[in-house]
Every structure is written in C-alpha cells, then in structure tokens.
C-alpha atoms as a PDB file:
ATOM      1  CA  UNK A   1      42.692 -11.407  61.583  1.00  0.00           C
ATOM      2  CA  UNK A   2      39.834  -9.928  59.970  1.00  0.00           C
ATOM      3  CA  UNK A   3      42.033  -8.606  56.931  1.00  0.00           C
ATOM      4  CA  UNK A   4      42.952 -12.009  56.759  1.00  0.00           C
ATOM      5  CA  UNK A   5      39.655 -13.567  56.451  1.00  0.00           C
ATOM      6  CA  UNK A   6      38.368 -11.069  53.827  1.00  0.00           C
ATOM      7  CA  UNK A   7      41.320 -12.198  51.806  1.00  0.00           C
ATOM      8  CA  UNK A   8      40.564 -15.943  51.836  1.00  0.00           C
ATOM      9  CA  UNK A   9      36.830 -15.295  51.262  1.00  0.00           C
ATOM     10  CA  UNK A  10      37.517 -13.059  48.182  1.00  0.00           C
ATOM     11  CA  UNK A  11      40.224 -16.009  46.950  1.00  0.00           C
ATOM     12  CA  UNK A  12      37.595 -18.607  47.769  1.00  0.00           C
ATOM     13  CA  UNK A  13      35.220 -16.477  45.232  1.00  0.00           C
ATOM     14  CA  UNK A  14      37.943 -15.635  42.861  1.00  0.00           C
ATOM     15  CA  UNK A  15      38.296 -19.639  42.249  1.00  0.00           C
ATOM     16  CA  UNK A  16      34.527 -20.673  42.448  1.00  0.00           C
ATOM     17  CA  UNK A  17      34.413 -18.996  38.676  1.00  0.00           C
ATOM     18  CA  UNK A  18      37.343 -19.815  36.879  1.00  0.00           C
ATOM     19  CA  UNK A  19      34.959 -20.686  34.021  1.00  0.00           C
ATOM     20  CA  UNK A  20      33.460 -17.367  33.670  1.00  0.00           C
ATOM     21  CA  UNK A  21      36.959 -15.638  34.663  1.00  0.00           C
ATOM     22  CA  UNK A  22      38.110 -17.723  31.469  1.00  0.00           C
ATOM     23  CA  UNK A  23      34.885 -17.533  28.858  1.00  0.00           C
ATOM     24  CA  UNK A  24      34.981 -13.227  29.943  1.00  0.00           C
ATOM     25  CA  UNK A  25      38.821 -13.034  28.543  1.00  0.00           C
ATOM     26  CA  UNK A  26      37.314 -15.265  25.564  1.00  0.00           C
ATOM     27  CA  UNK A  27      34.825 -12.977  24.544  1.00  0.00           C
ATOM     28  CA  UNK A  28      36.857  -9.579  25.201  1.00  0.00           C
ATOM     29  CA  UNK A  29      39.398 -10.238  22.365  1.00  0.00           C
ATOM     30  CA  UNK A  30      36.691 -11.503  20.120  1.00  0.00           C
ATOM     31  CA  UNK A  31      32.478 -10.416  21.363  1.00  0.00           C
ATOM     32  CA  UNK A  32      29.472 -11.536  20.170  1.00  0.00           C
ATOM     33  CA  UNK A  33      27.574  -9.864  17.801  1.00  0.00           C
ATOM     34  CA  UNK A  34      23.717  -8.892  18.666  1.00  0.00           C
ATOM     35  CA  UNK A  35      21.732  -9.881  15.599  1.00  0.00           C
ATOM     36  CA  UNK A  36      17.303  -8.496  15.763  1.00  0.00           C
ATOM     37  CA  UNK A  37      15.391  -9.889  13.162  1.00  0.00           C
ATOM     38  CA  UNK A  38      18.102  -9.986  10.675  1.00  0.00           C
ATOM     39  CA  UNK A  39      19.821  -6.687  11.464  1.00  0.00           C
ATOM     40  CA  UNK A  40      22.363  -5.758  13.822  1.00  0.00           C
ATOM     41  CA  UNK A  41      21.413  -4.494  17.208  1.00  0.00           C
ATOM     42  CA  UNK A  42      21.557  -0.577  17.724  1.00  0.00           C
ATOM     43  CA  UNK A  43      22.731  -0.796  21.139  1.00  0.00           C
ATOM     44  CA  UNK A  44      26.683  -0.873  20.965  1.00  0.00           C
ATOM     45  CA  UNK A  45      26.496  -3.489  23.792  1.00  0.00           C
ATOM     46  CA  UNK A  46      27.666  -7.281  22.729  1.00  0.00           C
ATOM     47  CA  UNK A  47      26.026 -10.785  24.534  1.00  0.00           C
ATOM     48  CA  UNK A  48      28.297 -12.632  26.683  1.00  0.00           C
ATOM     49  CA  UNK A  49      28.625 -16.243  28.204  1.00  0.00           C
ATOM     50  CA  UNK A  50      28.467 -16.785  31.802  1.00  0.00           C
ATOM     51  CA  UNK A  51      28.744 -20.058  33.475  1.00  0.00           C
ATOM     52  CA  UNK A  52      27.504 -21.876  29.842  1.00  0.00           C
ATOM     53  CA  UNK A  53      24.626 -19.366  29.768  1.00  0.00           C
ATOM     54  CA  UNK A  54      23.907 -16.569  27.058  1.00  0.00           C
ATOM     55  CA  UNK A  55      23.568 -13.325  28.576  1.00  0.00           C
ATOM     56  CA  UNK A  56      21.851  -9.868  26.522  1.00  0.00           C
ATOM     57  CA  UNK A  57      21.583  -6.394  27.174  1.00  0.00           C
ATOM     58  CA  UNK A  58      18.640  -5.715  28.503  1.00  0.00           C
ATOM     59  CA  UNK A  59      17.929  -2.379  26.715  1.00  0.00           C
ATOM     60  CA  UNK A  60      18.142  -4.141  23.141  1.00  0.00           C
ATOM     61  CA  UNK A  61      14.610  -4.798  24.153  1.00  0.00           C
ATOM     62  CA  UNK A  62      13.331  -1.344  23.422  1.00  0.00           C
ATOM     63  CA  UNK A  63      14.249  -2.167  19.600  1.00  0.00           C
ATOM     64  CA  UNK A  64      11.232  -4.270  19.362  1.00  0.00           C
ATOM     65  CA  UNK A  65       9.534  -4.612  22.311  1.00  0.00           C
ATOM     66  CA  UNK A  66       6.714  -1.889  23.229  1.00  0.00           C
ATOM     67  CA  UNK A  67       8.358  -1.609  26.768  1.00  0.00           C
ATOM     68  CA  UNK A  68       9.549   1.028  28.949  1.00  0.00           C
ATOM     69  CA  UNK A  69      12.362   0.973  30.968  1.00  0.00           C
ATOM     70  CA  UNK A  70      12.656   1.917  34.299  1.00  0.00           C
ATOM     71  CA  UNK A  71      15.886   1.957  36.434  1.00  0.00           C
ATOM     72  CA  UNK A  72      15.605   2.674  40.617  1.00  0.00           C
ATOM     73  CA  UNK A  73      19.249   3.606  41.973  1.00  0.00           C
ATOM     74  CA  UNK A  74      18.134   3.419  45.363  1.00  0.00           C
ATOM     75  CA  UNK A  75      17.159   0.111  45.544  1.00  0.00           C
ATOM     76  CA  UNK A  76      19.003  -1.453  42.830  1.00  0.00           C
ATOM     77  CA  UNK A  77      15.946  -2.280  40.834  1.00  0.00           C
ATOM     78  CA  UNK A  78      14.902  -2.129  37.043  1.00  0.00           C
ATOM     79  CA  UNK A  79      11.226  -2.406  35.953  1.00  0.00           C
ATOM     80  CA  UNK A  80      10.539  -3.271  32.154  1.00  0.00           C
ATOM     81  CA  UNK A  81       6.545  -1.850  31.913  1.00  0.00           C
ATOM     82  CA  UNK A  82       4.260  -2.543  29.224  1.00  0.00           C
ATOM     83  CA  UNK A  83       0.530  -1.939  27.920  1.00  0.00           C
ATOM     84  CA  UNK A  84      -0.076  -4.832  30.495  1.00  0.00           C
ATOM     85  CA  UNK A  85       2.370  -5.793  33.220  1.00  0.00           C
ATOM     86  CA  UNK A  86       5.627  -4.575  34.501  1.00  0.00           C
ATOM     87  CA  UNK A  87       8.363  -7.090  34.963  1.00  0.00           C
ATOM     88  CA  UNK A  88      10.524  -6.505  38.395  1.00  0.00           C
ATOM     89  CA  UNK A  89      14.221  -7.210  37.900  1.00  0.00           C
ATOM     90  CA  UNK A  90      17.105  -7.208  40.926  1.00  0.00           C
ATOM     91  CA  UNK A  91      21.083  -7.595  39.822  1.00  0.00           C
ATOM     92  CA  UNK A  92      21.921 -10.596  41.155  1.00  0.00           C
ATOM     93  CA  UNK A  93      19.010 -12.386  41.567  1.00  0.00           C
ATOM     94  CA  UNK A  94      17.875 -15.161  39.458  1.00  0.00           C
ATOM     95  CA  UNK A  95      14.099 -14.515  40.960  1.00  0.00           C
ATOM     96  CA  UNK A  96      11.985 -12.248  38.806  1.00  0.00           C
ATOM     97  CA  UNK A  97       8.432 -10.639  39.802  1.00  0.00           C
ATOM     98  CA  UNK A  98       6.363 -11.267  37.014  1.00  0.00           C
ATOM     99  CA  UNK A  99       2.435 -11.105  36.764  1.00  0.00           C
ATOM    100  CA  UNK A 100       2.924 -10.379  40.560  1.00  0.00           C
ATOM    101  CA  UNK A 101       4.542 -13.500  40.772  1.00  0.00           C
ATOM    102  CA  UNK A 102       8.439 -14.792  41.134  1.00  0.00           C
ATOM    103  CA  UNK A 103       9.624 -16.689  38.374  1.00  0.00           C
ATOM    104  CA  UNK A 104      12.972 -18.417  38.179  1.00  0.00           C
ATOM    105  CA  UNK A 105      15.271 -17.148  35.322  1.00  0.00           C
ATOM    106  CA  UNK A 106      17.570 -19.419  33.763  1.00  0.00           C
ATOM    107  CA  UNK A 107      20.470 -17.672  35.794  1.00  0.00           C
ATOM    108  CA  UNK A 108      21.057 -14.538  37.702  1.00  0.00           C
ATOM    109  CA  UNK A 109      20.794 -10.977  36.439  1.00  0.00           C
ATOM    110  CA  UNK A 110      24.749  -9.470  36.123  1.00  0.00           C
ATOM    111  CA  UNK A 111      25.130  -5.633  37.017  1.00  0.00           C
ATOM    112  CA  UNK A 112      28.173  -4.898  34.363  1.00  0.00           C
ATOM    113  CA  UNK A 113      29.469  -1.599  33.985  1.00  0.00           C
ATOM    114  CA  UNK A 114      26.383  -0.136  35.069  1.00  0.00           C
ATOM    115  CA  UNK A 115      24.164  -2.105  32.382  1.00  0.00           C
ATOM    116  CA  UNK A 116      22.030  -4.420  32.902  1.00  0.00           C
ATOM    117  CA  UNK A 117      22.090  -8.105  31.046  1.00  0.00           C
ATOM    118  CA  UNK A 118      19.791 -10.927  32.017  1.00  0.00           C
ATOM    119  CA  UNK A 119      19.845 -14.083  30.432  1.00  0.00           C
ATOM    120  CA  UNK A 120      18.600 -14.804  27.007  1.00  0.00           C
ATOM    121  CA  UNK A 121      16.490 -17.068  27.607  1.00  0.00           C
ATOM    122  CA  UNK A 122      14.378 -14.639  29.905  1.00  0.00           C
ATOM    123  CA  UNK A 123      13.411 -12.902  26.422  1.00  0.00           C
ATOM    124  CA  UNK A 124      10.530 -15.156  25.807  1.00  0.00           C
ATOM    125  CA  UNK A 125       8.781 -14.711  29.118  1.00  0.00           C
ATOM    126  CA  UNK A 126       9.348 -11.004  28.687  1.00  0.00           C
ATOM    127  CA  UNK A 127       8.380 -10.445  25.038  1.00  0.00           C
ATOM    128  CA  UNK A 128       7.640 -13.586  23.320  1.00  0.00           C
ATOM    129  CA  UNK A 129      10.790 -13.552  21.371  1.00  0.00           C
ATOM    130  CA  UNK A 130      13.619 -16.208  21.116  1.00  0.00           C
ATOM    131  CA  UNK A 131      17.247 -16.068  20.441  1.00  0.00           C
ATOM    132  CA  UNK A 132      19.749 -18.057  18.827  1.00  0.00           C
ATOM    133  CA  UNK A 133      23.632 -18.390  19.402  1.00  0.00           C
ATOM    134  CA  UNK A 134      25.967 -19.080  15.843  1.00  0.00           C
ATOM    135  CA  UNK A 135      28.951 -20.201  17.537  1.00  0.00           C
ATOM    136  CA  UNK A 136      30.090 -20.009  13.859  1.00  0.00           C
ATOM    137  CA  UNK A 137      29.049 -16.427  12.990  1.00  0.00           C
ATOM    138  CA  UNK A 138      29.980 -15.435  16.951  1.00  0.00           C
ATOM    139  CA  UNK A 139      26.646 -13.709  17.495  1.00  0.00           C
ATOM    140  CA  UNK A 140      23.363 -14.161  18.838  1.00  0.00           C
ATOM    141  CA  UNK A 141      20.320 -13.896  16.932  1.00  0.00           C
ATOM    142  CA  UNK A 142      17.180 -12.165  18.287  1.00  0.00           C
ATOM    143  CA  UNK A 143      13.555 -13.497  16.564  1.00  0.00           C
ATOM    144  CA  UNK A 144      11.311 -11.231  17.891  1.00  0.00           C
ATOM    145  CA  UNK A 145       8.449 -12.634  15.571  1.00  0.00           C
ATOM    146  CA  UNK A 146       4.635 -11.446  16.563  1.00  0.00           C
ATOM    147  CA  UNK A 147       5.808  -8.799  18.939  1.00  0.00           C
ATOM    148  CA  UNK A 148       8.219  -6.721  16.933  1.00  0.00           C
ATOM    149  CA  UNK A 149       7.054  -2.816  16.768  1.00  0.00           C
ATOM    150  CA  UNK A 150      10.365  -1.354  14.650  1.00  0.00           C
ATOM    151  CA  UNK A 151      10.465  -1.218  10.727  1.00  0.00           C
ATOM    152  CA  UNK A 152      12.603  -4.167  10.446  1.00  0.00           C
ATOM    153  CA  UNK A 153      13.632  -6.665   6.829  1.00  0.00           C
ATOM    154  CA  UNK A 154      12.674 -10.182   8.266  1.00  0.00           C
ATOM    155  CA  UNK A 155      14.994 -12.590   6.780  1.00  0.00           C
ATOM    156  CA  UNK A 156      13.104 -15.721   7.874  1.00  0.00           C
ATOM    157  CA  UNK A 157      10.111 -16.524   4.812  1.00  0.00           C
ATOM    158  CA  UNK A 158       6.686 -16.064   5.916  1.00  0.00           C
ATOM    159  CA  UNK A 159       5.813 -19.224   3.450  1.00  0.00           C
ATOM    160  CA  UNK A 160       7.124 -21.824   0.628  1.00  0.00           C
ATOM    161  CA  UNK A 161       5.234 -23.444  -2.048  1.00  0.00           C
ATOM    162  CA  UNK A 162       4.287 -26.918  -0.711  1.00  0.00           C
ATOM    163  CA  UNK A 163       7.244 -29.589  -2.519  1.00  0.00           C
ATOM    164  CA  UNK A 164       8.975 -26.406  -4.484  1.00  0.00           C
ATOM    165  CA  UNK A 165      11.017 -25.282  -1.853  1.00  0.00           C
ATOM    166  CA  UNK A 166      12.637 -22.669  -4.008  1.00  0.00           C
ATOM    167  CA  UNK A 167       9.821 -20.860  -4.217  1.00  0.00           C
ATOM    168  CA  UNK A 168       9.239 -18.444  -1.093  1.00  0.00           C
ATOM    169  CA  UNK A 169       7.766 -15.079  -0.054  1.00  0.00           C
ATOM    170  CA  UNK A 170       9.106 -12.651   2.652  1.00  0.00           C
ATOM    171  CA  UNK A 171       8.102  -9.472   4.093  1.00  0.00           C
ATOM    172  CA  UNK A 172       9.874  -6.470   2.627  1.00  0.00           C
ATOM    173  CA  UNK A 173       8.839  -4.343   5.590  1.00  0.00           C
ATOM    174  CA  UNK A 174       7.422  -5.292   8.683  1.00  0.00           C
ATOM    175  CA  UNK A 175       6.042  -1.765  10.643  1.00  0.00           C
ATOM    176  CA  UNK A 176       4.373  -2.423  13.484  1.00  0.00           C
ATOM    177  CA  UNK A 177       0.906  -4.237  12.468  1.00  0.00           C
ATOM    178  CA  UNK A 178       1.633  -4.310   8.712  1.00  0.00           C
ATOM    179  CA  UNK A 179       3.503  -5.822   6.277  1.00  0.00           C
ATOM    180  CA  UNK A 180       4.541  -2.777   3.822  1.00  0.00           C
ATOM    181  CA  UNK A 181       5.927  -4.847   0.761  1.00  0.00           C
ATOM    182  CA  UNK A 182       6.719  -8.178   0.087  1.00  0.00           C
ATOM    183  CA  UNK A 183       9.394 -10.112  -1.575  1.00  0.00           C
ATOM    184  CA  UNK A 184       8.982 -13.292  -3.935  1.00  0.00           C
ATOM    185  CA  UNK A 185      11.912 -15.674  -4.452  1.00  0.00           C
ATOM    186  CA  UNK A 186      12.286 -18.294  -6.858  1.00  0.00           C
ATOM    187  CA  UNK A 187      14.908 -20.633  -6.727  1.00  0.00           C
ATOM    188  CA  UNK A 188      17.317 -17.774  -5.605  1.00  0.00           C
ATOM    189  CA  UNK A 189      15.983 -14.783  -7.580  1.00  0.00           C
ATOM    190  CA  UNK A 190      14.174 -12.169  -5.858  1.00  0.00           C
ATOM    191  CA  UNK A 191      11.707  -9.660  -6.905  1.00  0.00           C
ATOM    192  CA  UNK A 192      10.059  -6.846  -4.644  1.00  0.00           C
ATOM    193  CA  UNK A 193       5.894  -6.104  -5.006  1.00  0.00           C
ATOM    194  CA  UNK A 194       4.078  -3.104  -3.173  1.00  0.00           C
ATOM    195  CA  UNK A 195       1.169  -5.588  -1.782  1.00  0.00           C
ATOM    196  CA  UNK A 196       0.552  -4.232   1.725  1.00  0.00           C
ATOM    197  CA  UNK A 197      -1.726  -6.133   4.633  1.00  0.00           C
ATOM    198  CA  UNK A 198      -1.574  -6.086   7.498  1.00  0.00           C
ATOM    199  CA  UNK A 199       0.391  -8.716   9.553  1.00  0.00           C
ATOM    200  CA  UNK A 200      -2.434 -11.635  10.918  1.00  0.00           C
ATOM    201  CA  UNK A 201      -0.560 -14.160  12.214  1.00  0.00           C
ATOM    202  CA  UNK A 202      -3.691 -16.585  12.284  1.00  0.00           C
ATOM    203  CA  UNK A 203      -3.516 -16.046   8.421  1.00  0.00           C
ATOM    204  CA  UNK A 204       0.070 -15.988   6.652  1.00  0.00           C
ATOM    205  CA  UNK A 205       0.470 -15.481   3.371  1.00  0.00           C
ATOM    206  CA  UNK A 206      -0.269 -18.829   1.505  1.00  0.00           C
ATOM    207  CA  UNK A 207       2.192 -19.300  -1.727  1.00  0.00           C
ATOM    208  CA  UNK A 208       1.122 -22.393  -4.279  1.00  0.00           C
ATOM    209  CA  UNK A 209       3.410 -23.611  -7.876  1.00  0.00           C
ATOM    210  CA  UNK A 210       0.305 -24.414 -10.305  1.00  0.00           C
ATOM    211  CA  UNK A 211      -0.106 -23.941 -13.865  1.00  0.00           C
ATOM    212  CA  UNK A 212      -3.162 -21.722 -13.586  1.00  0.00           C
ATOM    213  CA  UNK A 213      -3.605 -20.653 -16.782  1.00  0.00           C
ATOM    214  CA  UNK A 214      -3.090 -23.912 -18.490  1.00  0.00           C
ATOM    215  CA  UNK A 215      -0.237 -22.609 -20.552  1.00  0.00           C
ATOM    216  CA  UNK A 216       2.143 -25.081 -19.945  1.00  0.00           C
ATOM    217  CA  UNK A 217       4.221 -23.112 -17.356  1.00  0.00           C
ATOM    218  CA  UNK A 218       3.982 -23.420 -13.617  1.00  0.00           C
ATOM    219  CA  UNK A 219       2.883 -19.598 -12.136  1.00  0.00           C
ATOM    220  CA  UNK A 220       3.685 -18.747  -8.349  1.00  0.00           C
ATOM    221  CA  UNK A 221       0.666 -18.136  -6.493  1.00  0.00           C
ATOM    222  CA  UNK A 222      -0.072 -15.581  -3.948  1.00  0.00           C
ATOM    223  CA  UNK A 223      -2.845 -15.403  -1.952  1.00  0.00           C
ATOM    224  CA  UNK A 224      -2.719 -12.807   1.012  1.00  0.00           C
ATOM    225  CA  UNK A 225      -5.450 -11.957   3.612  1.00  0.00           C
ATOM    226  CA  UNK A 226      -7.070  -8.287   3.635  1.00  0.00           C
ATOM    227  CA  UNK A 227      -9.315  -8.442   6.994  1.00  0.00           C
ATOM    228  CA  UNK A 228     -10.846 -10.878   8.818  1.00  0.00           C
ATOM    229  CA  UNK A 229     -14.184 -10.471  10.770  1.00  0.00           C
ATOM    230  CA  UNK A 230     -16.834 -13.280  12.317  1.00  0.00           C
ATOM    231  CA  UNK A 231     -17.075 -16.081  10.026  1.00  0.00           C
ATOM    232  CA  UNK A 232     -15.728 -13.893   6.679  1.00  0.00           C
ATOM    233  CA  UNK A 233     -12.114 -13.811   5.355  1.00  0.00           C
ATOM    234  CA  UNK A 234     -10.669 -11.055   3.018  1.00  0.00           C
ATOM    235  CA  UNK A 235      -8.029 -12.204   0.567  1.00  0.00           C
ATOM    236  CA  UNK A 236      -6.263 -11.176  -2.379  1.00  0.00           C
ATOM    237  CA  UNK A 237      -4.450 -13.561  -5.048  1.00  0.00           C
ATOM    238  CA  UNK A 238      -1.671 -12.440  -7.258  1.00  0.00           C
ATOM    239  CA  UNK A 239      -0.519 -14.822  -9.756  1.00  0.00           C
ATOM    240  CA  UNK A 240       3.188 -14.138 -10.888  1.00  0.00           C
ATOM    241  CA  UNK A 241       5.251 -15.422 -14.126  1.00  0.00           C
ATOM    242  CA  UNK A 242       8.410 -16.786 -12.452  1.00  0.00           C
ATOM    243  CA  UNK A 243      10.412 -16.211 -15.602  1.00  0.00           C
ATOM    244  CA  UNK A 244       9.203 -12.337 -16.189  1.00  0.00           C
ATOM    245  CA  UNK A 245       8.225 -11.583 -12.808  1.00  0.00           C
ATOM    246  CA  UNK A 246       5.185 -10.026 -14.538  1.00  0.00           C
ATOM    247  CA  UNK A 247       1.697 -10.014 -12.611  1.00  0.00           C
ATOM    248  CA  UNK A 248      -1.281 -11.956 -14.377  1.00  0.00           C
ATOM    249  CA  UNK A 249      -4.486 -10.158 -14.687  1.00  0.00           C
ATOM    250  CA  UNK A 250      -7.134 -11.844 -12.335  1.00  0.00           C
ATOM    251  CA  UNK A 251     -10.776 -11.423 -12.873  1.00  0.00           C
ATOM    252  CA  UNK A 252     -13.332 -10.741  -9.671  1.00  0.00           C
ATOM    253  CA  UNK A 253     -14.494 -13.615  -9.081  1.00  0.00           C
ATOM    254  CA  UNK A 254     -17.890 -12.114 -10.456  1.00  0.00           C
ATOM    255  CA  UNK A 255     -16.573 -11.725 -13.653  1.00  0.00           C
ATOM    256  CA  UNK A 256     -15.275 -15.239 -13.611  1.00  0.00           C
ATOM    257  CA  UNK A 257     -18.730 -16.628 -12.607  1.00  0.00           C
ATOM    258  CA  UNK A 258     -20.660 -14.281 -15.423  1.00  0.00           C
ATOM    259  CA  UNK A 259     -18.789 -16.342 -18.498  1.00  0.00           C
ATOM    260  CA  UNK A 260     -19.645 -19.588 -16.946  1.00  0.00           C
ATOM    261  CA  UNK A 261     -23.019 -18.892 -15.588  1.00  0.00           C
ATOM    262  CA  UNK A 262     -26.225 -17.291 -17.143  1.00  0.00           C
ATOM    263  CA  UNK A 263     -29.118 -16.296 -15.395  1.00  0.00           C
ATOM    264  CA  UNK A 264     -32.397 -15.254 -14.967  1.00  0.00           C
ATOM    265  CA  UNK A 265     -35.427 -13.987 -12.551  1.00  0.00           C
ATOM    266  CA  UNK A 266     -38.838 -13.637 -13.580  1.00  0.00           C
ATOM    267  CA  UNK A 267     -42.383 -13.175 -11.554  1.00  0.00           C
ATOM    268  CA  UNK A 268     -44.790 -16.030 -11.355  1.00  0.00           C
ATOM    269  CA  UNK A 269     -47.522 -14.449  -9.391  1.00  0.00           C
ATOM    270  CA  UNK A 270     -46.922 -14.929  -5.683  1.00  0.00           C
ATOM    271  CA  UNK A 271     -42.883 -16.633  -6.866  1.00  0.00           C
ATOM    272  CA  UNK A 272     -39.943 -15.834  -8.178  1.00  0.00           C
ATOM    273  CA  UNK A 273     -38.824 -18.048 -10.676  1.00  0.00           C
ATOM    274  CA  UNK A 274     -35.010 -18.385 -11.418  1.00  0.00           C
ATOM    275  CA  UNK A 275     -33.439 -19.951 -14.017  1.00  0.00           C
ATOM    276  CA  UNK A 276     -29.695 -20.534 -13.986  1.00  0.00           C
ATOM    277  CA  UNK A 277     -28.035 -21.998 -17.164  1.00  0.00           C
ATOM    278  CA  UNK A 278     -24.071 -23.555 -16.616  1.00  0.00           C
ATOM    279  CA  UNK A 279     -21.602 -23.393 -19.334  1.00  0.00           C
ATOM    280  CA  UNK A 280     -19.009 -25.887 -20.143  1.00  0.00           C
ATOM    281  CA  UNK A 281     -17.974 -29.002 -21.059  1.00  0.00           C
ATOM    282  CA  UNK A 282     -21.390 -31.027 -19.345  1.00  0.00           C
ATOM    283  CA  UNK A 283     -23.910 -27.874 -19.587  1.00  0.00           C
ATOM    284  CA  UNK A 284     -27.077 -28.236 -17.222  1.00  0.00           C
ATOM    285  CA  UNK A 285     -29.797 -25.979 -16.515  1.00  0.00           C
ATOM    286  CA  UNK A 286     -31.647 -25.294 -13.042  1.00  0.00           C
ATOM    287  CA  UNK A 287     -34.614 -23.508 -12.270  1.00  0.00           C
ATOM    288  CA  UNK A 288     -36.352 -22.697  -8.732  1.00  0.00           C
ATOM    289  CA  UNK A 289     -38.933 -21.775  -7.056  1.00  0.00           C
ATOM    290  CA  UNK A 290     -38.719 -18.891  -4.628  1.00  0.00           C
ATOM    291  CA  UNK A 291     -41.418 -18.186  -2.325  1.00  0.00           C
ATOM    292  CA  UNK A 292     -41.768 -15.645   0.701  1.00  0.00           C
ATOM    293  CA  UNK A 293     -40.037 -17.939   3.190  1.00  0.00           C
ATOM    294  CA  UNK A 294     -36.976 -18.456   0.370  1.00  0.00           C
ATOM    295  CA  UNK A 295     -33.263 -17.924   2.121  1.00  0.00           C
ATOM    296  CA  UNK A 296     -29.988 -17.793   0.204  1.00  0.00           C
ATOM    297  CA  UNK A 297     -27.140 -18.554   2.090  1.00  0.00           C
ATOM    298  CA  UNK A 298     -23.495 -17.732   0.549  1.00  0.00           C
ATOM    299  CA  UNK A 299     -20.566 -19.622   2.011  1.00  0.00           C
ATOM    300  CA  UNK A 300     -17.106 -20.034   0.910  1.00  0.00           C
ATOM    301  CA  UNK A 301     -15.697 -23.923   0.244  1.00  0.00           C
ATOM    302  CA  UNK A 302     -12.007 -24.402  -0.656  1.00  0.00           C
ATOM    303  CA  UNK A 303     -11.921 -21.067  -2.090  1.00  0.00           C
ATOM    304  CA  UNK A 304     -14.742 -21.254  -3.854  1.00  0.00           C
ATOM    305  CA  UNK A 305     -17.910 -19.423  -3.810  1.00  0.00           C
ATOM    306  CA  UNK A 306     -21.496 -21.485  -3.350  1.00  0.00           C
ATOM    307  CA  UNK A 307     -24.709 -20.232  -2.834  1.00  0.00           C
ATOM    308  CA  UNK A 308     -27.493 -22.324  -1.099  1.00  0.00           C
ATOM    309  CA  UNK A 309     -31.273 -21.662  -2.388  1.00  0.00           C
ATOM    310  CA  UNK A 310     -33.734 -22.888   0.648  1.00  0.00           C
ATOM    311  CA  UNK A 311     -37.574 -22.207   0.138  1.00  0.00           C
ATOM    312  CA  UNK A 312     -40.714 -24.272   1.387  1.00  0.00           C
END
C-alpha cells in the first residue's frame, strides 16, 4: 500500500512540470550561453529556463561581484558575503534572508548537480546588476554596470554626441575603480586613446560634435572628469580630428585667458588699484578699487571661468 502511494505521489509530481520536463530537454541539445559585460562567462556552467523563468549560476557572481561564497553541507545553505551584508540562500526556497530580512525571489533556488542557480532576476538585489535573455543569440547577458571589480571591455558606450549618434566613446578597460583607456567611434570607425580616470558614475564622460576651431570641420569633443571634491570638479577636454584621429593641442585655460585679457595691479596708498583691459571684437577696459575688506570669489559657469571682485 505504501509502495503504492509513493508511486502515485512521485507520478502526481512527475506531471505537475511537464513544462520544465520539456524546456530542460530544450536547452540540453542546444544551452544558453552566459554573456558578463560583453564577454563570455568563465564558469563552464550555462543559464536555463524553468517554469518561464531565467535561471544563473550562482558562482558567475564572483566574476564581478566583490562577494564571497560560502556553501554549509549540513544544513543545505549558501551565504554570498560582502564588505556589507551576507545574503542567506536555501535550495528550494524562493525566501531569501537579506539585510536580516526575507525577501521573495522571483522563483525558487534549484540544487542541480550540486550547483547552485537562483533566478536571474535575484542579481539586482544581490549586486546591482541586470541581465538580459537574446532568444536570438540563445544566451543571457549579464550588465554588471557600477559594481563590476574584473578587467572587463564594456561594449555598451559610456556617451554619444547629442543628434550625431555615430559619434560615441567607450571604455577600453574598466579595472575596478578606473577606466584604463578609452575608445572613440565615429560613424563605425574606432580609435583607442590612453586617457585614464577613474570611473565616477555621477560624472560620465561628456562627448560634443562642434567645430571648435572654426576651420570648417566638425571636431569630436571629449571632456572627462579627473576628481571631484566639495563644490570643485576636475576635468580634462581632448578635442579629436574625426578624419585623422589626431589630438588638437588645447591651451590651459590660463593661457587662453592671457591673449584675451591684459592686466594690471598697482598701489594707491591704502588700495589696490586693478586695471583689466579685454581684447576683441568690442574691447572695454575695467578698473577697481580694492580695499582691506576686498574678496574675490572664482566660480565656474557653463564651463567657463568668472571671477567676482567684492570690496566696500
């Protein structure tokens, strides 16, 4: 009797997943391929469909997560631990501890072959990543954006000249906190620069088409950030011929100032007296009066710089 009530329960199971019976056989003959940031996956593991949901490895996130792994026979259990929380995993449970709180996954974790897969989806409250599934290409595509720590080639652009959609700039390296390289493409061509800063997320690269030097020819535009700190910003511009992929020179922006500004400071007993004389097409001359209570105040206004002069 009992023999004979084990076998209808494990027929009863056997037909409440014909789907996943069916999409398994699917994916053996042909598997999906495990795409990170535009590379293939090291692990030799493939994604899977269960039940209409995308299922990963989970060790394919020690390719660009800072996490540790942790795996407890006895009790079934697999820990992912990071600089600040550790993430509480059970095969078979669609309940993860998390923050010291459960959280719902999008479907249960599957014990296969003694490797662990959870559900794609389950990347982004892990690691801040995303995925995407190419029914087309048969893989699925890992974006582990801010939190990737491997030397990896991104193959998403970082930015695109505003209306000139051919014109875009990628990462040639990303390592860790810095971008080590980057890669300018114009309307399909591709050239590779040693600029190196580090990777601000707050501050991508910026990429313009202008004619900047008036010569009839539209230039591509770089302008990348150096450092930030409270209330200053640290960029760089490079200014590129499209045609020769040749660098412009630049001048400081001192140098620039010194051939359209002339100045002067001279000593009128208890003041300073300062006389600044513009160049250019509508030439115009200031002079002021600094006393002991004087302040100058430099700020930076759509990229340009402007001092303020206050005195009483």
């Amino acid at each position: 009797m009992k023999r004979w009530i084990a076998s209808v329960a494990a027929a009863m199971l056997i037909a409440a997943c014909p789907s996943a019976l069916d999409i398994d056989k699917t994916f053996a003959a042909a598997p999906l391929k495990l795409i990170v940031d535009g590379e293939a996956a090291l692990t030799p593991l493939h994604p899977f469909i269960n039940q209409n949901i995308v299922y990963i490895p989970v060790r394919v996130l020690t390719e660009f997560y800072p996490a540790g792994l942790q795996w407890d026979n006895r009790q079934k259990l697999l820990t992912i631990a990071d600089d600040s929380t550790s993430t509480l995993i059970k095969p078979g449970s669609q309940l993860v501890l998390y923050y010291g709180s459960s959280t719902a996954l999008e479907g249960k974790a599957i014990l296969r072959n003694g490797r662990m897969y959870i559900p794609a989806s389950a990347l982004n409250l892990i690691s801040g990543a995303d995925f995407r599934l190419d029914q087309e290409q048969n893989s699925v595509s890992i974006i582990s954006g801010s939190v990737s720590t491997t030397v990896r080639t991104p193959t998403e652009a970082l930015a695109a000249a505003e209306d000139h959609p051919g014109f875009k700039i990628y990462a040639a390296l990303k390592d860790k906190t810095a971008y080590k390289g980057y890669v300018l493409e114009v309307n399909g061509r591709k050239h590779k620069y040693d600029w190196q800063t580090y990777r601000d997320l707050s501050h991508p690269p910026e990429l313009y088409y202008a004619d900047v030097n008036q010569d009839g020819q539209p230039e591509a535009v770089v302008i990348l950030t150096l450092g930030t700190g409270t209330g200053i910003v640290e960029q760089e511009i490079h200014v590129i011929n499209p045609q020769t992929w040749q660098e412009l020179a630049v001048p400081e922006a001192w140098e620039a100032a010194s051939q359209l500004v002339t100045s002067s400071i001279t000593a009128d007993g208890k003041d300073m007296l300062v006389s600044l004389k513009l160049a250019g097409a509508l030439p115009a001359q200031v002079e002021l009066r600094l006393r002991t209570a004087a302040m100058i105040r430099i700020s930076a206004e759509q990229q340009v710089l402007v001092q303020l002069l206050t005195t009483e």
